[in-house]
N, C-alpha and C. Protein backbone atom coordinates (compact mmCIF):
# COMPACT_ATOMS: atom_id res chain seq x y z
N UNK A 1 187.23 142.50 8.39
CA UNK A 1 187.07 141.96 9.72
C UNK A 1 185.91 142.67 10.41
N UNK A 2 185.30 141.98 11.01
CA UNK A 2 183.57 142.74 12.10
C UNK A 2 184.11 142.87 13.31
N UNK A 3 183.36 143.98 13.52
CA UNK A 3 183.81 144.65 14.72
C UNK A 3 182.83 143.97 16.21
N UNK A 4 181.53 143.12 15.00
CA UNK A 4 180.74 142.35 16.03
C UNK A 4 181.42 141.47 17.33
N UNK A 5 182.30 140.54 17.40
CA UNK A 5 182.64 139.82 18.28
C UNK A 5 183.46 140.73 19.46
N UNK A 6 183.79 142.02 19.52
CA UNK A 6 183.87 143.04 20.35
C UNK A 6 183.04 143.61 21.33
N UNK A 7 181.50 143.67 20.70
CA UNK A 7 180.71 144.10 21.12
C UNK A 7 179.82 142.90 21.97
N UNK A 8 180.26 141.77 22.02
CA UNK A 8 179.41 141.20 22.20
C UNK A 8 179.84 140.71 24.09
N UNK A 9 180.73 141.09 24.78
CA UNK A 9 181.04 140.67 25.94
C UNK A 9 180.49 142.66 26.82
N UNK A 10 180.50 143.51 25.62
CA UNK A 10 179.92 144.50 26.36
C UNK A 10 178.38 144.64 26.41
N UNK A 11 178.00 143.73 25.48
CA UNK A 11 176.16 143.74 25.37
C UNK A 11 175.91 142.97 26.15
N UNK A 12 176.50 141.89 26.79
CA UNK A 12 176.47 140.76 27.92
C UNK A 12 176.74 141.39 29.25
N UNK A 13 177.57 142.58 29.14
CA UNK A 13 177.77 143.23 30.83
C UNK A 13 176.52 144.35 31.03
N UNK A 14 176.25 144.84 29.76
CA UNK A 14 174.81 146.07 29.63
C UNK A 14 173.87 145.13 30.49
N UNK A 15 173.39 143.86 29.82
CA UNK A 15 172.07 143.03 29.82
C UNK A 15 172.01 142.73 30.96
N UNK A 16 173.77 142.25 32.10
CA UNK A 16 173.56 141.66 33.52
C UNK A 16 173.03 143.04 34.49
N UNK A 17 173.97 144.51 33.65
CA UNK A 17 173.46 145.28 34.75
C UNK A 17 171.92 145.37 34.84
N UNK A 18 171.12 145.61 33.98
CA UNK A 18 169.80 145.77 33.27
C UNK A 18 169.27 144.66 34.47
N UNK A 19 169.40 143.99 34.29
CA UNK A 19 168.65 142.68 34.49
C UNK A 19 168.85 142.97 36.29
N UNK A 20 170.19 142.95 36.75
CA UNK A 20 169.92 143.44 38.38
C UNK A 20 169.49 144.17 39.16
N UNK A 21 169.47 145.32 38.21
CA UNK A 21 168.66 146.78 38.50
C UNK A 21 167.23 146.45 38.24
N UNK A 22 166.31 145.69 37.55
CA UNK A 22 165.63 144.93 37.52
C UNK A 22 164.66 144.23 38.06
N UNK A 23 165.55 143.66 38.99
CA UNK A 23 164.87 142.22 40.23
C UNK A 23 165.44 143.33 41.35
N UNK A 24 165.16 144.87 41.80
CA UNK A 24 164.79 145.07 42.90
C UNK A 24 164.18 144.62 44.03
N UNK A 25 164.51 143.70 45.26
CA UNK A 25 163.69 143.00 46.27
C UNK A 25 163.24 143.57 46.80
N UNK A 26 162.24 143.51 47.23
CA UNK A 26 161.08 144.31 48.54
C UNK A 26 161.78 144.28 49.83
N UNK A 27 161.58 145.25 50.42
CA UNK A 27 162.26 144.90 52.10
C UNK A 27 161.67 143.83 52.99
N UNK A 28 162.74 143.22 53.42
CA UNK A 28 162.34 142.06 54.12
C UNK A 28 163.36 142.19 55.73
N UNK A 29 162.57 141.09 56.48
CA UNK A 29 163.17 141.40 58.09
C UNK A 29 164.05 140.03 58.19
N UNK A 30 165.27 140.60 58.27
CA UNK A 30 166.04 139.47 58.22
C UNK A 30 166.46 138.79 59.69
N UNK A 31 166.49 139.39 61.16
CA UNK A 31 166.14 138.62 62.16
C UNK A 31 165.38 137.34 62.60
N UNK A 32 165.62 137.01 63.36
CA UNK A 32 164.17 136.15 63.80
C UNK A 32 163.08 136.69 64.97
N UNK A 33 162.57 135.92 65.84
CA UNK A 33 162.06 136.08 67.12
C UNK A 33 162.88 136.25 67.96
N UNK A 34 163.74 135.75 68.28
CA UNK A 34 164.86 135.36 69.12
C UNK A 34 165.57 136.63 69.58
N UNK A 35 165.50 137.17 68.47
CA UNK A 35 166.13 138.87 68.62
C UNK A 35 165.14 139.78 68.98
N UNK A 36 164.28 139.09 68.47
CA UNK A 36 163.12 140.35 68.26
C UNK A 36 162.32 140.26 70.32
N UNK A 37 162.67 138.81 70.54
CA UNK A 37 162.05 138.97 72.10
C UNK A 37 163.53 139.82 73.13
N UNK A 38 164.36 140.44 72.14
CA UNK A 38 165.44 141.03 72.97
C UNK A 38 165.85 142.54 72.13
N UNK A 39 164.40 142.94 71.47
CA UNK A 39 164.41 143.63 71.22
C UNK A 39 165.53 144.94 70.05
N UNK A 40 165.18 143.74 69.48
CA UNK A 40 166.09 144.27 68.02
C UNK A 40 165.46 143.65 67.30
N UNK A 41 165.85 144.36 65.73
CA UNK A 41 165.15 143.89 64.85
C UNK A 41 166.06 144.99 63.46
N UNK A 42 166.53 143.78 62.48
CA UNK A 42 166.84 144.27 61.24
C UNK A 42 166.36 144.27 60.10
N UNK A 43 166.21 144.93 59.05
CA UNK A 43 165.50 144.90 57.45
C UNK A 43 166.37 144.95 56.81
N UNK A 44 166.44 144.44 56.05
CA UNK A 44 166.86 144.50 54.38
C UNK A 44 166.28 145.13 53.83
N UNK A 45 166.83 145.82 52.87
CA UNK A 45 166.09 146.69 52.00
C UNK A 45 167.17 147.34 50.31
N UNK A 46 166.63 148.15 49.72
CA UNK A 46 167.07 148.45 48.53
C UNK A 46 167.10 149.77 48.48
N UNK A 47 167.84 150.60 48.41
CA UNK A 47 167.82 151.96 48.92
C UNK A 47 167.67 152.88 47.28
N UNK A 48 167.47 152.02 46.52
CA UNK A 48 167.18 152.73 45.18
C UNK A 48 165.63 152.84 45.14
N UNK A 49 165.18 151.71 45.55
CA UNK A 49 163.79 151.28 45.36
C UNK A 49 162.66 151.82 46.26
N UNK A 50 163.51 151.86 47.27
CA UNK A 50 162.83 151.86 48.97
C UNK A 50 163.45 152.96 49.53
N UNK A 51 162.63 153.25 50.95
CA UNK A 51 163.27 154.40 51.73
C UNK A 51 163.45 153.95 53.34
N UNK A 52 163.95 154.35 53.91
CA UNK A 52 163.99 153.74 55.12
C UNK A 52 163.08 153.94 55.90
N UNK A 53 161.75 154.75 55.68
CA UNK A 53 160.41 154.76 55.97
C UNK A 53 159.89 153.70 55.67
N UNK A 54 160.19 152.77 54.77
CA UNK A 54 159.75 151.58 54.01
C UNK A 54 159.99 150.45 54.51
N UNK A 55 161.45 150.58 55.67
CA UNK A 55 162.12 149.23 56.65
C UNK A 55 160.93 149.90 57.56
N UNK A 56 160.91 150.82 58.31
CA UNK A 56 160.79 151.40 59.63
C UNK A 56 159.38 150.74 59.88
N UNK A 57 158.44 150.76 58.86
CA UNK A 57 157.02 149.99 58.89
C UNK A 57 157.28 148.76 59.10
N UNK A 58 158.11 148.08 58.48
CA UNK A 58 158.34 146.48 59.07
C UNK A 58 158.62 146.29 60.49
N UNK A 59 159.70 147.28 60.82
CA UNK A 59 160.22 146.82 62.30
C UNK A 59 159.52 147.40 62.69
N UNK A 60 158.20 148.17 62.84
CA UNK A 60 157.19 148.39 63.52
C UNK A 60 155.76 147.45 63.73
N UNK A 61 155.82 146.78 62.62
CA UNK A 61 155.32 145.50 62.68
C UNK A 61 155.98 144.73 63.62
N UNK A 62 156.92 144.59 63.67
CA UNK A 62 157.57 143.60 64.83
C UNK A 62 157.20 144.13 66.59
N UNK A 63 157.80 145.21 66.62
CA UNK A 63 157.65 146.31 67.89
C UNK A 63 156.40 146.15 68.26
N UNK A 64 155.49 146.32 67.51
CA UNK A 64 154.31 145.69 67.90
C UNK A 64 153.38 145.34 68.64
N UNK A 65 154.43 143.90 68.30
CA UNK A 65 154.28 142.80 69.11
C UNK A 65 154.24 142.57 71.00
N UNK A 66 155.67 143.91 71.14
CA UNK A 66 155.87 144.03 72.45
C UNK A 66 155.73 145.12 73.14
N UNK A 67 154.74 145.81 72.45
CA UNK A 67 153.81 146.93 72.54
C UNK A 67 154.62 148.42 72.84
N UNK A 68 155.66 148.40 71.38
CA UNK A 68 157.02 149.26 71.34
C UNK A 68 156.56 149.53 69.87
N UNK A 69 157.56 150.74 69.84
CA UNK A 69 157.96 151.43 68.70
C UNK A 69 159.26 151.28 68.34
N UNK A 70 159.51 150.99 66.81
CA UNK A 70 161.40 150.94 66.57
C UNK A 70 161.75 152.55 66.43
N UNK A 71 163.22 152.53 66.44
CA UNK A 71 163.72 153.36 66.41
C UNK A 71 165.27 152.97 65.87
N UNK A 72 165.50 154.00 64.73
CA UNK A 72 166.36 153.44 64.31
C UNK A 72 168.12 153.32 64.47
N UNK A 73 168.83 153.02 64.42
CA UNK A 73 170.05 152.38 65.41
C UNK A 73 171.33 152.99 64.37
N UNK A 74 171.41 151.83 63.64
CA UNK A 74 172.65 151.45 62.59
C UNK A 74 171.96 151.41 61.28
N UNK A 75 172.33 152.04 60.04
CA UNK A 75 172.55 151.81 58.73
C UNK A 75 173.73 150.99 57.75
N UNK A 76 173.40 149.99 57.66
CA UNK A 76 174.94 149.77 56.85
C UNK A 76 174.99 148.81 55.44
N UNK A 77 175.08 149.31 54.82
CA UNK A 77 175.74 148.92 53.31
C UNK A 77 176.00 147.70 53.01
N UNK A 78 175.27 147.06 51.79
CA UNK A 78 175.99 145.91 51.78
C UNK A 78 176.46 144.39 52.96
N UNK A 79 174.98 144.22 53.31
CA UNK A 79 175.22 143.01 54.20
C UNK A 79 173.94 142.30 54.21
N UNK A 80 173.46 142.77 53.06
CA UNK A 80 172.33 141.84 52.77
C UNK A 80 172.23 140.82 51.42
N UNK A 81 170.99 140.73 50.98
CA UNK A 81 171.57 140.45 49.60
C UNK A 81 172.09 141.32 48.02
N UNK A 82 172.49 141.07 47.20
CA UNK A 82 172.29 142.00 46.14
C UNK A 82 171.38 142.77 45.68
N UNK A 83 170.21 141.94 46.22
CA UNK A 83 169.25 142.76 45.26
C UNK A 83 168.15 143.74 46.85
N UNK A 84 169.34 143.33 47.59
CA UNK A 84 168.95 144.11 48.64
C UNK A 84 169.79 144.73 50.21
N UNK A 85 170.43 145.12 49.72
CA UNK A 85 171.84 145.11 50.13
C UNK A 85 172.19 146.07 51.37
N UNK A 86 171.18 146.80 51.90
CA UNK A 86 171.34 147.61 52.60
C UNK A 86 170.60 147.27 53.86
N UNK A 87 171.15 147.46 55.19
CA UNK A 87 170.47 146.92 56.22
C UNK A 87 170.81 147.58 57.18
N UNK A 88 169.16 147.74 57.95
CA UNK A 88 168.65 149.15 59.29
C UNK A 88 168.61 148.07 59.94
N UNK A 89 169.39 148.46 61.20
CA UNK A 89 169.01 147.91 62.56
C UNK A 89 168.43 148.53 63.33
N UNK A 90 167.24 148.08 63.49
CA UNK A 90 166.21 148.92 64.61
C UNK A 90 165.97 148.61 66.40
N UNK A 91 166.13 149.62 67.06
CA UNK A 91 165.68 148.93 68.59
C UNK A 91 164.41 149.07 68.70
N UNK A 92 163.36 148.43 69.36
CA UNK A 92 162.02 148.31 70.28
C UNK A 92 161.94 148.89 71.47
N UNK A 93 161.87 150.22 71.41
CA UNK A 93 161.24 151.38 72.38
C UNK A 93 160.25 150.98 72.97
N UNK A 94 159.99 152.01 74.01
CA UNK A 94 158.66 152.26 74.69
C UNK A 94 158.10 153.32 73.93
N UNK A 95 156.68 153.72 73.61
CA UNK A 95 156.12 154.78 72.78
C UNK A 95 156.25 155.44 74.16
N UNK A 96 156.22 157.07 73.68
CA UNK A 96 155.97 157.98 74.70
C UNK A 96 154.81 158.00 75.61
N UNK A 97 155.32 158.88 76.53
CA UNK A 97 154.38 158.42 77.92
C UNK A 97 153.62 157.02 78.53
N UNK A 98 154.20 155.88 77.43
CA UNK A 98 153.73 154.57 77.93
C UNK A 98 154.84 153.98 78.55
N UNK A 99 154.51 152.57 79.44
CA UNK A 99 155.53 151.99 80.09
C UNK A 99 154.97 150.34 80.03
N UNK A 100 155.82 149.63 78.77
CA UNK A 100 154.78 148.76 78.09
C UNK A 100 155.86 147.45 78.85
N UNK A 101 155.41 146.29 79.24
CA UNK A 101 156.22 145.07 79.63
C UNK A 101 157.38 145.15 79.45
N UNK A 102 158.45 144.41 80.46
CA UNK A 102 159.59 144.24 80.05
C UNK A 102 159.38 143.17 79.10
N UNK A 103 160.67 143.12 78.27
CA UNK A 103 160.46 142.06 77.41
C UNK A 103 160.24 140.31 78.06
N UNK A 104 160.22 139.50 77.76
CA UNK A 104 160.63 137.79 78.28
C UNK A 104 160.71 136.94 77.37
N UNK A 105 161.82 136.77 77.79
CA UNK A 105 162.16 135.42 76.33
C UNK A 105 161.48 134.34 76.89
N UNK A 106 161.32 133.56 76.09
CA UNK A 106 160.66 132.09 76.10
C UNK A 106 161.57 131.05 75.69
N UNK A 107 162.66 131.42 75.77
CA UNK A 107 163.93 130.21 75.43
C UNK A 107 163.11 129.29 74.79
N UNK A 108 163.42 129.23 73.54
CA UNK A 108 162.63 128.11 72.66
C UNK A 108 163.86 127.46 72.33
N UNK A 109 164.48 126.41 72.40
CA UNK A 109 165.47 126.30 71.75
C UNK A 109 165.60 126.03 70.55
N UNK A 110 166.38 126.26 69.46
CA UNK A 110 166.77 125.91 68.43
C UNK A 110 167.46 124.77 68.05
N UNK A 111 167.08 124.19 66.96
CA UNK A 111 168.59 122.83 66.33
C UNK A 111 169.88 123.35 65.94
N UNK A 112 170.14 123.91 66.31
CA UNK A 112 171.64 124.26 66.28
C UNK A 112 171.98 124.67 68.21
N UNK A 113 170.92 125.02 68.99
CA UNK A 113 171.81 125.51 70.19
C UNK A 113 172.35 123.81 70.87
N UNK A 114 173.34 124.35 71.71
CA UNK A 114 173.72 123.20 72.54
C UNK A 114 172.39 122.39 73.33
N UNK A 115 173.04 121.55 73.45
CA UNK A 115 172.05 120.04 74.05
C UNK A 115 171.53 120.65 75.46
N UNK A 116 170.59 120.22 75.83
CA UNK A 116 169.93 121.27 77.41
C UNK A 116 170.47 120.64 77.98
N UNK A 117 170.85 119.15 77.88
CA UNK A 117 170.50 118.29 78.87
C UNK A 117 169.78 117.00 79.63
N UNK A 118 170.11 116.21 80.09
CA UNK A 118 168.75 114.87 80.58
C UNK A 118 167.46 115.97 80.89
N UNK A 119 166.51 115.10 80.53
CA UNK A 119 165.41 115.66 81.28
C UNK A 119 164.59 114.62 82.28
């Protein structure tokens, strides 16, 4: 009798881990605008791959925008995707000694918010 057909559901669990460890994703900003004109802003990221110096440049890309610096908030595990699973929530500061706009939303509405209304 071969001992092959044994081995073959553990060479299939080796190959999936292999393969996920693998397709590491790049950090990505999983918010929208919407948040980001209310001054938050989250990343995804891969904490094998990446460092949270590596989100902090993204949501500084965002901050930016509203002539802020992030700063970072919440860390938490697992609420992204698999291959990126870890997610910083950042706030949009004022840089030191500056005193940069309040924020202003622009209510854009979305297809999903409720109906405005006749116009």
């Amino acid at each position: 009798m071969s001992c092959w057909p044994r081995f073959v559901p553990l060479a299939a669990a080796l190959s999936a881990v292999v393969l996920t460890v693998g397709c590491a994703e790049a950090p990505f900003v999983m918010t929208d605008y919407r948040y980001h004109q209310r001054g938050s802003v989250s990343v995804c990221f891969n904490e094998r791959t990446t460092t949270v110096k590596d989100a902090k440049v993204l949501a500084d890309e965002i901050c930016r925008q509203y002539e802020r610096t992030s700063q970072l908030s919440l860390i938490q595990s697992y609420q992204c995707s698999w291959t990126a699973p870890t997610q910083a929530s950042f706030t949009c500061v004022a840089r030191p000694g500056e005193t940069p706009p309040p924020f202003v939303e622009h209510l854009s509405p979305m297809r999903h918010d409720p109906s405005l209304g006749p116009m």
